[in-house]
N, C-alpha and C. Protein backbone atom coordinates (compact mmCIF):
# COMPACT_ATOMS: atom_id res chain seq x y z
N UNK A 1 -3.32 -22.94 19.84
CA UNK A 1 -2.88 -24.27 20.28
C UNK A 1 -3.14 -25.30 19.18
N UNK A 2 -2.21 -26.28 19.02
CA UNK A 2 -2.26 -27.33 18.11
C UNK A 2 -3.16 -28.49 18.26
N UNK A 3 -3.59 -29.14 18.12
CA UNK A 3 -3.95 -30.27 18.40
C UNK A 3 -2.88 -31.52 18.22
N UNK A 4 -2.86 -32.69 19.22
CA UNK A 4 -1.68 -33.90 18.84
C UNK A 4 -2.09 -34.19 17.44
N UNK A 5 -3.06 -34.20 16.70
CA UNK A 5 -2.85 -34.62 15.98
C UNK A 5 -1.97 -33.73 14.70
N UNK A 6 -2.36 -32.57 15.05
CA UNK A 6 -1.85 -31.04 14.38
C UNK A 6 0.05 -31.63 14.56
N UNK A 7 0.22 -31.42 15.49
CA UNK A 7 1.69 -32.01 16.13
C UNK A 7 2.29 -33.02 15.33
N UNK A 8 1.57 -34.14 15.16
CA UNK A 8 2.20 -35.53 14.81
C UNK A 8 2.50 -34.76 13.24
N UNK A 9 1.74 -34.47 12.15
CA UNK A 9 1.41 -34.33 11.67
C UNK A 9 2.85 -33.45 11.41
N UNK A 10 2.82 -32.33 11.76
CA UNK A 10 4.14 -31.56 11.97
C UNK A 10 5.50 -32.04 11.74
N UNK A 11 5.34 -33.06 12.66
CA UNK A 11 6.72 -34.09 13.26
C UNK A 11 7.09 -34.70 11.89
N UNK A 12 6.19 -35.49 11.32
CA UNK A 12 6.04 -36.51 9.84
C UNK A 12 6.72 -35.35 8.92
N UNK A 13 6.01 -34.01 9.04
CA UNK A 13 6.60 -33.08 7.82
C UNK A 13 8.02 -33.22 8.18
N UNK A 14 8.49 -32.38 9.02
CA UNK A 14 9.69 -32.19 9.24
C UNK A 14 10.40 -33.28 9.18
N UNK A 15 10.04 -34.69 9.94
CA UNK A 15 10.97 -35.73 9.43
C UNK A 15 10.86 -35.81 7.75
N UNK A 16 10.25 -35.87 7.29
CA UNK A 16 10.47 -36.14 5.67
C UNK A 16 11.60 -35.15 5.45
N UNK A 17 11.24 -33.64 5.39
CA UNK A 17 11.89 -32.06 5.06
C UNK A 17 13.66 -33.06 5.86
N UNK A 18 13.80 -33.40 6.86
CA UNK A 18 14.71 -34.04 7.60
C UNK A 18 16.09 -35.03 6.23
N UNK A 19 14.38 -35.93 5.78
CA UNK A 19 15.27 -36.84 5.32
C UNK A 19 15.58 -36.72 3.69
N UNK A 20 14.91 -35.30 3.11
CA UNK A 20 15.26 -35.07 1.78
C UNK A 20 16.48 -34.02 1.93
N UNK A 21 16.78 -33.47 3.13
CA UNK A 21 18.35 -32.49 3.03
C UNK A 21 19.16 -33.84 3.32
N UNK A 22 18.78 -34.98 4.27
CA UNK A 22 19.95 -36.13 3.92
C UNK A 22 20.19 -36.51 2.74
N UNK A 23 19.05 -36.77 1.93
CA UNK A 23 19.33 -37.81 0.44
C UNK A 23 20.24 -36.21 -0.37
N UNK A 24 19.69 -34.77 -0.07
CA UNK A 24 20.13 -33.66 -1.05
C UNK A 24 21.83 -33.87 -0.66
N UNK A 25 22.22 -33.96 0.68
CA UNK A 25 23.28 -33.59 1.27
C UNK A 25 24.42 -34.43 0.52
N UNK A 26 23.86 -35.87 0.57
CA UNK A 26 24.54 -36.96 -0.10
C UNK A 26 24.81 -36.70 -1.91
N UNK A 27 24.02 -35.96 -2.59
CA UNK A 27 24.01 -35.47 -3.46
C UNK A 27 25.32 -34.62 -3.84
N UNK A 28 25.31 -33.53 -2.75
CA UNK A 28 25.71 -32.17 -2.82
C UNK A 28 27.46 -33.04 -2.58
N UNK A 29 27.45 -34.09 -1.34
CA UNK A 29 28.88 -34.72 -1.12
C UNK A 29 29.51 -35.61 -2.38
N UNK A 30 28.72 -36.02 -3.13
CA UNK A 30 28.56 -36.80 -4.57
C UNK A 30 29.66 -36.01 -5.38
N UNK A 31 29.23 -34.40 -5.46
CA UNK A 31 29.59 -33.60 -6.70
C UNK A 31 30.65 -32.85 -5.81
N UNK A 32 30.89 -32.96 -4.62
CA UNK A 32 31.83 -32.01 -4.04
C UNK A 32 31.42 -30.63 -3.70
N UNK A 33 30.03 -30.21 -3.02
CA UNK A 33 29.52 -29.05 -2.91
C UNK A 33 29.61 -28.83 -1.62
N UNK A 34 29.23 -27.64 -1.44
CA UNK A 34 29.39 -27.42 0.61
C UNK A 34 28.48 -27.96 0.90
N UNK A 35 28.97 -28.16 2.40
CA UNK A 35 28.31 -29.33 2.85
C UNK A 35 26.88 -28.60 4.07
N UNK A 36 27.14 -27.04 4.05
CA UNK A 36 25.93 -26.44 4.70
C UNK A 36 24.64 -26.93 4.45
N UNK A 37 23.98 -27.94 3.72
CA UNK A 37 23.00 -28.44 3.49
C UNK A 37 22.87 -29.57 4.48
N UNK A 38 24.03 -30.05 4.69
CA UNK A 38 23.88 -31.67 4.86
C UNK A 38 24.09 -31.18 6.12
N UNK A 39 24.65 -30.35 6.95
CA UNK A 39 25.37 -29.86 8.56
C UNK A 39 24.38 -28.82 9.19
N UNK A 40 23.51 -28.21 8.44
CA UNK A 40 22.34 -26.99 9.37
C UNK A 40 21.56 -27.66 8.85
N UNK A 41 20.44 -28.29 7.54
CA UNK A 41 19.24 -28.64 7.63
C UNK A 41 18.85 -29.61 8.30
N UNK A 42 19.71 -30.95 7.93
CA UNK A 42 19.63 -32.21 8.45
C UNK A 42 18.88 -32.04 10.02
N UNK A 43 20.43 -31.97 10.80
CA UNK A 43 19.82 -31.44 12.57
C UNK A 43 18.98 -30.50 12.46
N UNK A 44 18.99 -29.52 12.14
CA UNK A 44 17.50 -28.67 12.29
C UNK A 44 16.12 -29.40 12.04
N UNK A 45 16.15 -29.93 11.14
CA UNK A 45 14.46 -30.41 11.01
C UNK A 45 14.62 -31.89 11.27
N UNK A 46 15.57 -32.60 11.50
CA UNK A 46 15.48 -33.33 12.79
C UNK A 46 14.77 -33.19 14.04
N UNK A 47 15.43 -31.82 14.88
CA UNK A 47 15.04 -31.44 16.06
C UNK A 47 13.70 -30.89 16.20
N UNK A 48 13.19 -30.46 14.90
CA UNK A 48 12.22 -30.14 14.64
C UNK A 48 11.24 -31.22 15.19
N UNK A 49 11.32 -32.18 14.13
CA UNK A 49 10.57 -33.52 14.08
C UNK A 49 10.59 -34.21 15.83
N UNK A 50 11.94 -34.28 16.48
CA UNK A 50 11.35 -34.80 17.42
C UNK A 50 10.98 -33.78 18.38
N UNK A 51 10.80 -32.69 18.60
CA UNK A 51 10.02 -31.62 19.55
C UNK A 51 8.80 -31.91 18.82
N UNK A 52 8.06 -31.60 18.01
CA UNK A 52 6.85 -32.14 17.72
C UNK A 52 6.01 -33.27 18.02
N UNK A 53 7.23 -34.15 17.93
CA UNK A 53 6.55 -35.32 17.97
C UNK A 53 6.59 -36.00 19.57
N UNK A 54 7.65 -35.56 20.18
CA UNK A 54 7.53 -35.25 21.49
C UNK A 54 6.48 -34.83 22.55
N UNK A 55 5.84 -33.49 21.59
CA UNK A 55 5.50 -32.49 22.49
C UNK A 55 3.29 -33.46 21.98
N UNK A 56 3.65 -33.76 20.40
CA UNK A 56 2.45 -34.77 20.46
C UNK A 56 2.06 -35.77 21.22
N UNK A 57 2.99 -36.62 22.19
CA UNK A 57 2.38 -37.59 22.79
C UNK A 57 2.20 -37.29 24.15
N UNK A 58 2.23 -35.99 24.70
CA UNK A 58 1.62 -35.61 26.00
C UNK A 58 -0.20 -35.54 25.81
């Protein structure tokens, strides 16, 4: 079992991990690359971030 703070902690990673496939994605759309970076990571460690951070404030 995690601790909330273990959790929050989690949530922060994944939002960051979240918001460097946005800044990569914007990159990748820059040069004309597929866009599987910017369309599976993004929402994934999004959803990540808020189930964590969710599941931290119980």
């Amino acid at each position: 079992m995690m601790t909330n703070q273990g959790r929050r902690r989690v949530a922060v990673v994944f939002g960051w991990l979240a918001l460097m496939a946005l800044v990569a994605g914007g990159h990748a759309l820059a040069i004309q690359s597929d866009l599987v970076l910017l369309l599976v990571l993004v929402p994934l460690f999004g959803v990540l971030a808020l189930a964590f951070g969710v599941s931290s404030r119980r």
